[in-house]
N, C-alpha and C. Protein backbone atom coordinates (compact mmCIF):
# COMPACT_ATOMS: atom_id res chain seq x y z
N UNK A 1 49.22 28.72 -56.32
CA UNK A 1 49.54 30.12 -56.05
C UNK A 1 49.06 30.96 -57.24
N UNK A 2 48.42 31.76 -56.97
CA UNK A 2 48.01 32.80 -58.07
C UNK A 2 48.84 34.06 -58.02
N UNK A 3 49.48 34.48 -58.71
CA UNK A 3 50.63 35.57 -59.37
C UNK A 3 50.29 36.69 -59.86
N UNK A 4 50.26 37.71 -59.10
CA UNK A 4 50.15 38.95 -59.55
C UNK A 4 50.77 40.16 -59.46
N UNK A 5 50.93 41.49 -60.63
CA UNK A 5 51.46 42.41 -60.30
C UNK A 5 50.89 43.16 -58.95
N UNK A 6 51.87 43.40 -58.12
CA UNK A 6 51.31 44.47 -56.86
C UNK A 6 52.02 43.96 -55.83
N UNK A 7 51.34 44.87 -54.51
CA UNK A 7 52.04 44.84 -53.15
C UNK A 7 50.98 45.02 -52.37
N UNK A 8 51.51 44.61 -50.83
CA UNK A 8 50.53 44.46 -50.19
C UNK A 8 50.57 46.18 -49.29
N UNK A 9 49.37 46.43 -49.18
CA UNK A 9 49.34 47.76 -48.78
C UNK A 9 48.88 47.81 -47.18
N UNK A 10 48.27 47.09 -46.37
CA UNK A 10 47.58 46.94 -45.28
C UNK A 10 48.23 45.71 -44.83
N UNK A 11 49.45 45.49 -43.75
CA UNK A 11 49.92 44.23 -43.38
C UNK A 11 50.95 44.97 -41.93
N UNK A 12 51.34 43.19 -41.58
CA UNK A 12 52.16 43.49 -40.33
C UNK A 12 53.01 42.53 -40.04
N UNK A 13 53.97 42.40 -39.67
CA UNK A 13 55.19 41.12 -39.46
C UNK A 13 55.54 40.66 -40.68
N UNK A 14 56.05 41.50 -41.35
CA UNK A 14 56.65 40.44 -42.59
C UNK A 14 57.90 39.63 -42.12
N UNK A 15 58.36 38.98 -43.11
CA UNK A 15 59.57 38.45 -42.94
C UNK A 15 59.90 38.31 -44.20
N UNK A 16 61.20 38.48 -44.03
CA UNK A 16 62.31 38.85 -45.47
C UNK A 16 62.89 37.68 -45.41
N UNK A 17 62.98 36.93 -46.73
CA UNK A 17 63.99 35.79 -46.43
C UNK A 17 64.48 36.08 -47.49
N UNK A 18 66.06 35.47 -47.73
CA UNK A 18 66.73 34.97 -48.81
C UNK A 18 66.82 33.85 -49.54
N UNK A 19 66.17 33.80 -50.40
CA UNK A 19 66.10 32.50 -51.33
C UNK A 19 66.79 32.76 -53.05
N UNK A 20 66.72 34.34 -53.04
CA UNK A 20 67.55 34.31 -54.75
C UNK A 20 66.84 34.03 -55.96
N UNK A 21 65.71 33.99 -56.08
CA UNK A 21 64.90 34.48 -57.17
C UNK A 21 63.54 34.53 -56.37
N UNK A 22 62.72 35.07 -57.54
CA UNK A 22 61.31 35.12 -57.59
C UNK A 22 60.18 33.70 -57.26
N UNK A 23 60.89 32.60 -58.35
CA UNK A 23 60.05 31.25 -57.96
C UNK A 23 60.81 30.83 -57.00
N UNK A 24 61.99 31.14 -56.33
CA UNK A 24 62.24 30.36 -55.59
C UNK A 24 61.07 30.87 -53.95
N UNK A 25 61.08 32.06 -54.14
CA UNK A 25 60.16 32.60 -53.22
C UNK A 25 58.84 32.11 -53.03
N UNK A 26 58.28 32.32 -54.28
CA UNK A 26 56.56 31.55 -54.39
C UNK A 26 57.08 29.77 -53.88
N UNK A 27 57.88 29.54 -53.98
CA UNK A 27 58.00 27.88 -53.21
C UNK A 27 58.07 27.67 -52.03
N UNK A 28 59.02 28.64 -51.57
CA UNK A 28 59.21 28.93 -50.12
C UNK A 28 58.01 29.05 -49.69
N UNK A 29 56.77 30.20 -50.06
CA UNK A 29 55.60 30.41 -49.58
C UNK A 29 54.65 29.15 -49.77
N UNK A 30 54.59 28.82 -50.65
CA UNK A 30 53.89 27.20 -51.33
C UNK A 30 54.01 26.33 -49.90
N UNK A 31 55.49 25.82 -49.79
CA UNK A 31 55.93 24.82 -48.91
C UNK A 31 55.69 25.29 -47.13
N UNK A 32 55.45 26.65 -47.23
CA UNK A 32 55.27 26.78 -45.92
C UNK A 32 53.82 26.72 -44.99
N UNK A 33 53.68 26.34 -44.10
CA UNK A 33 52.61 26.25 -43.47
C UNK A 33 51.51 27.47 -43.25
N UNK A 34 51.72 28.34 -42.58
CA UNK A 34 51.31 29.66 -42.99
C UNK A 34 51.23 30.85 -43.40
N UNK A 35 52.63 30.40 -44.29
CA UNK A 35 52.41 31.14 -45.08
C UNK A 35 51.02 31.76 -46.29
N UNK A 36 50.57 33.03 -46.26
CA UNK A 36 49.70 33.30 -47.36
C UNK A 36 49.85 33.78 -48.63
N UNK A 37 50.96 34.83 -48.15
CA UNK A 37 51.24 35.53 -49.63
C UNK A 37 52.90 35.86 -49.54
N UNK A 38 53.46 35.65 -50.65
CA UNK A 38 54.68 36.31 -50.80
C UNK A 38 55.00 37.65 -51.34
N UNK A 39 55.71 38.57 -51.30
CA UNK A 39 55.76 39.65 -51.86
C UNK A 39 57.67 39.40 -52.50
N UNK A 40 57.25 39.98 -53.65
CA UNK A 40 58.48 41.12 -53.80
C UNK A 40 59.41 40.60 -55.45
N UNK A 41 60.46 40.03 -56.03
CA UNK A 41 60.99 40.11 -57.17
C UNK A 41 62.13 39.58 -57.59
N UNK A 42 62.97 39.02 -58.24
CA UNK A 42 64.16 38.63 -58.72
C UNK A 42 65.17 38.51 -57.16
N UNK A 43 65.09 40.10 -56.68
CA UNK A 43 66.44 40.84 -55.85
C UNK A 43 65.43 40.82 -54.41
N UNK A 44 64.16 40.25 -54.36
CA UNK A 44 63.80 40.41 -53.06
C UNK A 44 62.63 39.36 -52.83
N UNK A 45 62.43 38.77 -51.15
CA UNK A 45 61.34 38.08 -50.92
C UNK A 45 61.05 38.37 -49.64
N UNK A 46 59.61 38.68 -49.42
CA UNK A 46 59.13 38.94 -48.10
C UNK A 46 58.06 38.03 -47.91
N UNK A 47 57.76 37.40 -46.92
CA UNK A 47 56.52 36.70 -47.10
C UNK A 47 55.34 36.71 -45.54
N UNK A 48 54.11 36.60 -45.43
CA UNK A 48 53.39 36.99 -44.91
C UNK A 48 52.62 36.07 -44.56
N UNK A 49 52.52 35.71 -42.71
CA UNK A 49 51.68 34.56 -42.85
C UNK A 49 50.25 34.85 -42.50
N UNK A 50 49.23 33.93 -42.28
CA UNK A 50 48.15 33.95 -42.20
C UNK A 50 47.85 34.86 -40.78
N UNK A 51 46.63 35.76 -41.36
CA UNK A 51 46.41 37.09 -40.45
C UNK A 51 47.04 38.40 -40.33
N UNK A 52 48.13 38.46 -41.30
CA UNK A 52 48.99 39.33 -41.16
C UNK A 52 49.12 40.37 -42.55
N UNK A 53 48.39 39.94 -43.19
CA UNK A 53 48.06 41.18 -44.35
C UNK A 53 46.78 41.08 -45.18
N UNK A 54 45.85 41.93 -45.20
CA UNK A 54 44.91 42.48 -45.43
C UNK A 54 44.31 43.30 -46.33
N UNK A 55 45.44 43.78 -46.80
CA UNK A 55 45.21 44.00 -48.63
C UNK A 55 46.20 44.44 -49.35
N UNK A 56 45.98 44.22 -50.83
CA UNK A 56 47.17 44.20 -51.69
C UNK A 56 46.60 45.57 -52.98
N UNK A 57 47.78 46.04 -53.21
CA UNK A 57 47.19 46.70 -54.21
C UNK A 57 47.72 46.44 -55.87
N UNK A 58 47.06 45.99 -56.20
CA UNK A 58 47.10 45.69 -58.22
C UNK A 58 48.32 46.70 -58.57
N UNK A 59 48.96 46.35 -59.42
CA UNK A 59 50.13 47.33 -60.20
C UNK A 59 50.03 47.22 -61.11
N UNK A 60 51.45 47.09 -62.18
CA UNK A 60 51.80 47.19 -63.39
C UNK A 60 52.55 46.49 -63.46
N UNK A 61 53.27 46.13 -64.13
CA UNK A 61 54.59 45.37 -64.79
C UNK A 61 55.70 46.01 -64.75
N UNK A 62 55.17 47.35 -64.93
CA UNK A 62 56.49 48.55 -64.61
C UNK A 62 56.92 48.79 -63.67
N UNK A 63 56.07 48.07 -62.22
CA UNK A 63 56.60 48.16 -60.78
C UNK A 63 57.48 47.11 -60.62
N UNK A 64 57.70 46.09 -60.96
CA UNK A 64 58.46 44.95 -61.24
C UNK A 64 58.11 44.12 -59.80
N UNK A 65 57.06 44.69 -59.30
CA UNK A 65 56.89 44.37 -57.91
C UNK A 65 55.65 43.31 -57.74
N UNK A 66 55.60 41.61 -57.42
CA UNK A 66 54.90 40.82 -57.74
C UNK A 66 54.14 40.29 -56.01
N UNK A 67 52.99 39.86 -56.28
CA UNK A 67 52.45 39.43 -55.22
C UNK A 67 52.17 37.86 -55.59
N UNK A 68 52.14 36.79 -54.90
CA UNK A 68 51.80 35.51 -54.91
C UNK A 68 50.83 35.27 -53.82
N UNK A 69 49.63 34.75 -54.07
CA UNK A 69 48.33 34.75 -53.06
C UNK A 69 48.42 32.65 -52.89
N UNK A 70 48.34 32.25 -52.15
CA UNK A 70 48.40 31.17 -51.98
C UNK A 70 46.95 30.80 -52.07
N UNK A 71 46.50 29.49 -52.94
CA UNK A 71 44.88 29.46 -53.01
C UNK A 71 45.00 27.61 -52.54
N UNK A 72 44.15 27.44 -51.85
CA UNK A 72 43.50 26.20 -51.72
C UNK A 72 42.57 25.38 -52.28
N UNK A 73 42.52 24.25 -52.15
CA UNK A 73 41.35 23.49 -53.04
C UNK A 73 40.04 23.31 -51.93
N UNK A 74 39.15 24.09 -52.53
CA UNK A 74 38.20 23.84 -51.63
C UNK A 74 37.50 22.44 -51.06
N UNK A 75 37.27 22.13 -49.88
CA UNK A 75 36.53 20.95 -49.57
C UNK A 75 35.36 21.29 -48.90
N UNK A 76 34.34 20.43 -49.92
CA UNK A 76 32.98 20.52 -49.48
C UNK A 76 32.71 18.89 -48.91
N UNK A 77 31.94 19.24 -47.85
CA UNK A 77 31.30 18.35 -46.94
C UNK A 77 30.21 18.34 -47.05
N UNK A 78 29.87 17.47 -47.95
CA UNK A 78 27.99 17.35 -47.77
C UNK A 78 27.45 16.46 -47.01
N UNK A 79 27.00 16.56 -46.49
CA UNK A 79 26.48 16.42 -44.60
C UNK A 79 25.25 17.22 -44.22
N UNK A 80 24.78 18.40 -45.17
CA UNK A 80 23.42 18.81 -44.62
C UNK A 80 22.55 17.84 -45.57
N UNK A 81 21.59 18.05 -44.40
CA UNK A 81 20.18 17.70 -45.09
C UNK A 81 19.75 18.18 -45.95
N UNK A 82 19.34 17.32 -47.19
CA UNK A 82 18.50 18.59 -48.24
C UNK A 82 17.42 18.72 -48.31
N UNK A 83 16.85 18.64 -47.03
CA UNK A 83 15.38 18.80 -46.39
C UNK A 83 15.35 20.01 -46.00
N UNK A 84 16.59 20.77 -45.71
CA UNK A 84 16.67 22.48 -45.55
C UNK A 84 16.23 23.47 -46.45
N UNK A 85 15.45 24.14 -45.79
CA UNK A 85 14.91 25.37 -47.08
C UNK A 85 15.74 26.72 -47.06
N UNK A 86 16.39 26.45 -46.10
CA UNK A 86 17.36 27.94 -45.90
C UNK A 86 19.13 27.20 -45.20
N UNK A 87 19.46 28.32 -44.84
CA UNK A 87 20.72 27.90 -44.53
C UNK A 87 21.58 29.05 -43.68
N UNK A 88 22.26 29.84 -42.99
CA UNK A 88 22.52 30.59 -42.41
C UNK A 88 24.48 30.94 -42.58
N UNK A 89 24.69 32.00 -42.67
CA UNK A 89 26.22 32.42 -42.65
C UNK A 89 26.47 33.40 -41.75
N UNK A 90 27.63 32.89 -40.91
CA UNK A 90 27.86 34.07 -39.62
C UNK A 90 28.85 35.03 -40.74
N UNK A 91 28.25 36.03 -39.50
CA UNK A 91 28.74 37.24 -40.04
C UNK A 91 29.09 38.14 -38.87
N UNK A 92 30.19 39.11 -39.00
CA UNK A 92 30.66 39.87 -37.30
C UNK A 92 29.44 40.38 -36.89
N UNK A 93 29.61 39.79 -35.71
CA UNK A 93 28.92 40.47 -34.67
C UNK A 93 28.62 39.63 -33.32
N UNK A 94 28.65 40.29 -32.31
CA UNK A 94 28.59 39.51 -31.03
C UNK A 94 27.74 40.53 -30.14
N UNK A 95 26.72 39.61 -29.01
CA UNK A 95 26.25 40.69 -28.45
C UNK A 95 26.93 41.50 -27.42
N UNK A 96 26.75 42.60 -26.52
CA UNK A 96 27.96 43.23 -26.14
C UNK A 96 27.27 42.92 -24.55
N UNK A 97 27.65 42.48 -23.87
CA UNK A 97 27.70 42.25 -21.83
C UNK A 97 26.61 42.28 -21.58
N UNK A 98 26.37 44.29 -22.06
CA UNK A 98 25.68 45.18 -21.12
C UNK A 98 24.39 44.85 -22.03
N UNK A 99 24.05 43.94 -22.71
CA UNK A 99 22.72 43.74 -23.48
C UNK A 99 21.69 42.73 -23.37
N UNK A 100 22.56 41.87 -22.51
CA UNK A 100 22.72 40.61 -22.48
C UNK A 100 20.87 40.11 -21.30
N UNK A 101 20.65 41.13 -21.01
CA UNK A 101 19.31 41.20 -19.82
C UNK A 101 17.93 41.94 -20.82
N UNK A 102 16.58 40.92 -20.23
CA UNK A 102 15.72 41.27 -21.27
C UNK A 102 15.32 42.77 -21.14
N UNK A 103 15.25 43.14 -20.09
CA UNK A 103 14.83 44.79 -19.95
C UNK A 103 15.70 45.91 -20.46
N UNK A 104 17.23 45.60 -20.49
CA UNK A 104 18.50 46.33 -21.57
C UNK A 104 18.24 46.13 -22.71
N UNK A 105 17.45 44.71 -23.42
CA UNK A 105 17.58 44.42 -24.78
C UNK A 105 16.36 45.75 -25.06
N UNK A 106 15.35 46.18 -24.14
CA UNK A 106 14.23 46.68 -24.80
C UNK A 106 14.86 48.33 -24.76
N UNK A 107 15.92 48.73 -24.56
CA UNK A 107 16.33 50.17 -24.40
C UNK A 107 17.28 50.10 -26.17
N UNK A 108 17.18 51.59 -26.00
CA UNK A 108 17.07 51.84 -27.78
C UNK A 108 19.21 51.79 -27.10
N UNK A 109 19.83 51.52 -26.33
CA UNK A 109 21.27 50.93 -26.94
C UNK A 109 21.55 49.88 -26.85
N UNK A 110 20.13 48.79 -27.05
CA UNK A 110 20.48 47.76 -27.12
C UNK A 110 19.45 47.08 -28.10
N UNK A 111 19.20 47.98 -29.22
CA UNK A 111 17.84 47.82 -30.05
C UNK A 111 18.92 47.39 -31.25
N UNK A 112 18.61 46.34 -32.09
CA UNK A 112 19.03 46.28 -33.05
C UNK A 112 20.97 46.33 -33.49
N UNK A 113 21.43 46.32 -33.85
CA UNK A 113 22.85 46.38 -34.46
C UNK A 113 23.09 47.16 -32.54
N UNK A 114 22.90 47.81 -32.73
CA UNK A 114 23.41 48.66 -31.29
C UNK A 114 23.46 47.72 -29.79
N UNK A 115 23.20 46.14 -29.91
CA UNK A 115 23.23 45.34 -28.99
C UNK A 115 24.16 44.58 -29.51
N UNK A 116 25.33 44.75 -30.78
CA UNK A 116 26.29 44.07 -30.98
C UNK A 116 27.66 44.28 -30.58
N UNK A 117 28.89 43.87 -31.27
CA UNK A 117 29.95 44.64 -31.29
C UNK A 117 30.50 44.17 -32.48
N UNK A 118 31.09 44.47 -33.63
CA UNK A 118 31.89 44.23 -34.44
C UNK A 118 33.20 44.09 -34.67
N UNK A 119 33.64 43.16 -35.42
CA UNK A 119 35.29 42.80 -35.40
C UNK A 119 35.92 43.25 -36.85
N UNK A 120 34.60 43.58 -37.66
CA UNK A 120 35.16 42.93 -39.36
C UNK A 120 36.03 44.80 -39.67
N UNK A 121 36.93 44.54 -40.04
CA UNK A 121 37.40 45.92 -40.29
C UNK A 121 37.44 46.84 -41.41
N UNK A 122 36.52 46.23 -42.30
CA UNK A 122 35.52 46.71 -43.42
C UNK A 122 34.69 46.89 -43.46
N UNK A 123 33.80 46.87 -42.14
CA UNK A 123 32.19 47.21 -41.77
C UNK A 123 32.40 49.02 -41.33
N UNK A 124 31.91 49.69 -42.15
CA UNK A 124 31.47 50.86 -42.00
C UNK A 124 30.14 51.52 -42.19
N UNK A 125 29.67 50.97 -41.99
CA UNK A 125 28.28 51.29 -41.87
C UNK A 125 27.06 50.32 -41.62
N UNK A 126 25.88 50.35 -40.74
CA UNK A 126 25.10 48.94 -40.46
C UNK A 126 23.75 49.07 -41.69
N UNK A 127 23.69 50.22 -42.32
CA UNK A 127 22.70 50.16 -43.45
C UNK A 127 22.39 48.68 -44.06
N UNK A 128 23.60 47.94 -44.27
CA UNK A 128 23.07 46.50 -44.93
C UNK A 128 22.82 45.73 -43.83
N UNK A 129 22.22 45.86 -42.65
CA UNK A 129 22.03 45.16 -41.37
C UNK A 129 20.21 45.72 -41.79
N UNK A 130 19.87 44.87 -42.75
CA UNK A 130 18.29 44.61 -42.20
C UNK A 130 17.96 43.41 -41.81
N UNK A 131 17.39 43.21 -40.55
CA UNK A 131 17.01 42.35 -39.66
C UNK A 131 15.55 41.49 -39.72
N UNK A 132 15.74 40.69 -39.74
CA UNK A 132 14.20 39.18 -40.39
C UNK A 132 13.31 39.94 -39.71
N UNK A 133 12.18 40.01 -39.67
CA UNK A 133 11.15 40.29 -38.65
C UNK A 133 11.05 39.60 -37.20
N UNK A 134 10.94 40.63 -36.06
CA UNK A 134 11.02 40.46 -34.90
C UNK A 134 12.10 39.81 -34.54
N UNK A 135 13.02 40.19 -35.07
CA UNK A 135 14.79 40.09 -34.64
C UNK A 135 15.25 41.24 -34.47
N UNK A 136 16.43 41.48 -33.98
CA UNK A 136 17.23 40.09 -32.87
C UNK A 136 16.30 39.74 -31.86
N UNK A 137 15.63 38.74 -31.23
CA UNK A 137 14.95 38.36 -30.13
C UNK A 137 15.68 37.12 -29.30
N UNK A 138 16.91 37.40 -29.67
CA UNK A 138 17.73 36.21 -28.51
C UNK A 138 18.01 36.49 -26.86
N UNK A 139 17.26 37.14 -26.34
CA UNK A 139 17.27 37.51 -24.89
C UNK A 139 15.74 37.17 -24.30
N UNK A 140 15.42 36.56 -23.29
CA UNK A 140 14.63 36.56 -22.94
C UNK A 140 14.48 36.41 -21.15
N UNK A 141 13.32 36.49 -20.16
CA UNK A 141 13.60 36.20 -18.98
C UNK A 141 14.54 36.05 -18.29
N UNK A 142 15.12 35.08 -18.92
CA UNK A 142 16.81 34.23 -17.68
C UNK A 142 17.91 34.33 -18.49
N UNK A 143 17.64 35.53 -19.68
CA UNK A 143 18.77 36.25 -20.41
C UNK A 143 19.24 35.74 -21.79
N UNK A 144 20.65 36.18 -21.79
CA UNK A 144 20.75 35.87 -23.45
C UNK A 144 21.13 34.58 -24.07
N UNK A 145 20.65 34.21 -25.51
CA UNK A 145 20.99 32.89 -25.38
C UNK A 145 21.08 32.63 -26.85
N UNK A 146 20.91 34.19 -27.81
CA UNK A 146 21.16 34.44 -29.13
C UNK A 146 22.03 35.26 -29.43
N UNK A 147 23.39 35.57 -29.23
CA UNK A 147 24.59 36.24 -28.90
C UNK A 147 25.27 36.24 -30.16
N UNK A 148 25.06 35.72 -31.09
CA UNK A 148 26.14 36.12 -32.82
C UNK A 148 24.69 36.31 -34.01
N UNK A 149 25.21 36.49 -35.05
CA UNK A 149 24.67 37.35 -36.19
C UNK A 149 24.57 36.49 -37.10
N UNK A 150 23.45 35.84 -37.87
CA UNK A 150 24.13 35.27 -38.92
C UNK A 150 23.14 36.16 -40.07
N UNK A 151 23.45 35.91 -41.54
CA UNK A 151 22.71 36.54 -42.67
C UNK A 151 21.94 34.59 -43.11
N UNK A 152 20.80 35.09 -43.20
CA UNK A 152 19.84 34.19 -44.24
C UNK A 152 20.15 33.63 -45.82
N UNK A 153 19.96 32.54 -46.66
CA UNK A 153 19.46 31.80 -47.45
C UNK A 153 18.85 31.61 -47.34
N UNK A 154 18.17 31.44 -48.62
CA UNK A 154 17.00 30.52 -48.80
C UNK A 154 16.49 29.99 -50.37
N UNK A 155 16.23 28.60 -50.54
CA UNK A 155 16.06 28.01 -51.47
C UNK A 155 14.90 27.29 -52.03
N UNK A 156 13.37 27.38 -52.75
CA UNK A 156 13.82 28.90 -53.32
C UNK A 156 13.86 30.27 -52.76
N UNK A 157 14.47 31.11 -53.34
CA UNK A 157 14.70 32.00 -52.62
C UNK A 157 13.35 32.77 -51.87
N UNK A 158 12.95 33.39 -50.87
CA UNK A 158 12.14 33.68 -49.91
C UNK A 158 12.52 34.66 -49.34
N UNK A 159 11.50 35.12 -48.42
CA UNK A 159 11.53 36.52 -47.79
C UNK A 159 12.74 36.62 -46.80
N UNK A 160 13.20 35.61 -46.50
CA UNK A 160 14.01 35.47 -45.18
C UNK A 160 15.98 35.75 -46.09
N UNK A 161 15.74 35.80 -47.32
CA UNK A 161 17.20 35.86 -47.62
C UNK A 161 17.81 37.05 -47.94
N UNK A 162 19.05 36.75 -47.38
CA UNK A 162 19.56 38.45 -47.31
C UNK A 162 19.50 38.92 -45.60
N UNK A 163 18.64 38.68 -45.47
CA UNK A 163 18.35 39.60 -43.99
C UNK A 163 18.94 38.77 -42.59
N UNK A 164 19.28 39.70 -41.54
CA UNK A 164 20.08 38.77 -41.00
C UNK A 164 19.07 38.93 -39.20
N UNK A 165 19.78 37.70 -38.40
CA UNK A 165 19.10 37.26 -37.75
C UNK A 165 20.14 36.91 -36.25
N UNK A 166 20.06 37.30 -35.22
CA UNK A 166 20.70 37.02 -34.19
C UNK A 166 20.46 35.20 -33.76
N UNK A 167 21.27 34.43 -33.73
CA UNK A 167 21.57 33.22 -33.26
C UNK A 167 22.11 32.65 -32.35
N UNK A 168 22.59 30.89 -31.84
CA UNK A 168 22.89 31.00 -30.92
C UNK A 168 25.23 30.98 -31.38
N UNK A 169 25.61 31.40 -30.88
CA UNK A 169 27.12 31.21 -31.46
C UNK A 169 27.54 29.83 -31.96
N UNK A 170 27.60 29.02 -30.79
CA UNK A 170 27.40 27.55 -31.14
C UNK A 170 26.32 26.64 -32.00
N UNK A 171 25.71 27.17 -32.50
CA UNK A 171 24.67 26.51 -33.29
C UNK A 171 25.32 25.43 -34.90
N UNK A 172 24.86 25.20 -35.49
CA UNK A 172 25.72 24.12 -36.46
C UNK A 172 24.35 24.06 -37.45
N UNK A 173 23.17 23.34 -36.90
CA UNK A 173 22.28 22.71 -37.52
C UNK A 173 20.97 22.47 -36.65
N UNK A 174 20.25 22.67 -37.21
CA UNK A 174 18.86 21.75 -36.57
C UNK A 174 17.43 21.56 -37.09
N UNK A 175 16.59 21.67 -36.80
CA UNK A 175 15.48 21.35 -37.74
C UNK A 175 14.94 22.10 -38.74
N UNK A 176 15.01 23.07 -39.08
CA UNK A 176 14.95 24.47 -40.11
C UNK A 176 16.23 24.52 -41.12
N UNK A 177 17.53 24.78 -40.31
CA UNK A 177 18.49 25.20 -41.05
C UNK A 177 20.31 24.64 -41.02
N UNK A 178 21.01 25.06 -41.35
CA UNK A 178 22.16 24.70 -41.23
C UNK A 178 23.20 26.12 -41.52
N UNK A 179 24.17 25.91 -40.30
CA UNK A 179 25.24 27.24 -41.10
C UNK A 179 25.88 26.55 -42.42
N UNK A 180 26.04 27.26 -42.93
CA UNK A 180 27.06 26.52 -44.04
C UNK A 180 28.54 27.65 -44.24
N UNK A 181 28.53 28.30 -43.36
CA UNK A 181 30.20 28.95 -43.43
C UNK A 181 30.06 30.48 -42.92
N UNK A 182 30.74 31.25 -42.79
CA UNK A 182 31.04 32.34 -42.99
C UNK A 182 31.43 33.59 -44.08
N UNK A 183 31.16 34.68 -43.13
CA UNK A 183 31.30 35.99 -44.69
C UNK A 183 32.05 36.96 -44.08
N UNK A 184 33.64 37.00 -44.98
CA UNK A 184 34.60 38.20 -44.35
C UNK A 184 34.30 38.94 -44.88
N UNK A 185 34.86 40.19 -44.29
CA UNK A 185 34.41 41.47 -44.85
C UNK A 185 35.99 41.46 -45.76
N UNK A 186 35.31 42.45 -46.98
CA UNK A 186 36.55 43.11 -47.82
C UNK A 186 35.52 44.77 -48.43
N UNK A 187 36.82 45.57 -48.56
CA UNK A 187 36.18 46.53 -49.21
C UNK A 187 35.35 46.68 -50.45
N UNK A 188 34.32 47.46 -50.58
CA UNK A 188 33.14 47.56 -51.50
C UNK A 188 34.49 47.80 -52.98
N UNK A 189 33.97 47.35 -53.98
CA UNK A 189 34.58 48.32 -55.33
C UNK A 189 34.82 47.06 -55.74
């Protein structure tokens, strides 16, 4: 658990429990399953499970008001090939119904970012949506069959990184590349 002054500012369903101190709280959150973060101090514990709060804001010491972020040990699976020169990370976006036919994909509301839909609730703007060359091209004849978003790697790095590329949703791996995870959105700063 990592310990910090602040509160969570963007959340929903808390739950207040009584436990009677501060560590007894961060344990409660520790020991619980989804639990993510605990909030609150000596005289209070609220705690928050996974999906249910979204940002915290930094304090002081003078707020007496503490946040506990629950952290995991990461596990890596090495399982790709290191015959890969790139690698791919989804990122929001899905194509939207009405796009889904090759003669809709060629109309300018279904050109580019404007044939998606977004979920991430920190995406305000598609400016960092530059697209590989001759992408998105996941629609063709008997329709769509490149329906999610991913952003590029590449090692060494190459023209293709950074820029992102319509895929198939289900995809994993195959002779070019591999996903290797995902990218949430959080606010810029």
């Amino acid at each position: 658990m990592i310990v910090i002054w602040g509160r969570p500012t963007n959340s929903s369903d808390p739950l207040t429990v009584s436990v009677g101190s501060w560590s007894s709280c961060v344990s409660y959150c520790y020991k619980s399953l989804y639990c993510v973060l605990a909030f609150g101090n000596d005289a209070s514990c609220t705690i928050f499970n996974f999906g249910s709060v979204y940002e915290i804001e930094k304090l002081t010491s003078s707020s007496n008001l503490m946040v506990a972020l629950k952290t995991s040990k990461g596990v890596v699976i090495d399982n790709a090939d290191s015959a890969y020169t790139a690698a791919g990370f989804w990122i929001s976006g899905t194509r939207k119904k009405s796009c889904y036919t090759l003669v809709k994909a060629k109309t300018p509301e279904c050109n580019g970012t404007n044939a998606f839909e977004f979920t991430d609730q920190y995406l305000t703007t598609m400016a960092g949506f530059q697209w590989a060359p001759n992408t998105p091209d996941g629609v063709n004849g008997t329709g769509s069959f490149q329906n999610c978003i991913q952003m590029w790697t590449q090692s060494p790095q190459a023209n293709l990184s950074g820029l992102v590329d319509d895929t198939e949703c289900n995809y994993r791996s195959g002779g070019y590349f591999a996903i290797r995870g995902y990218i949430c959105g959080k606010p810029a700063g």
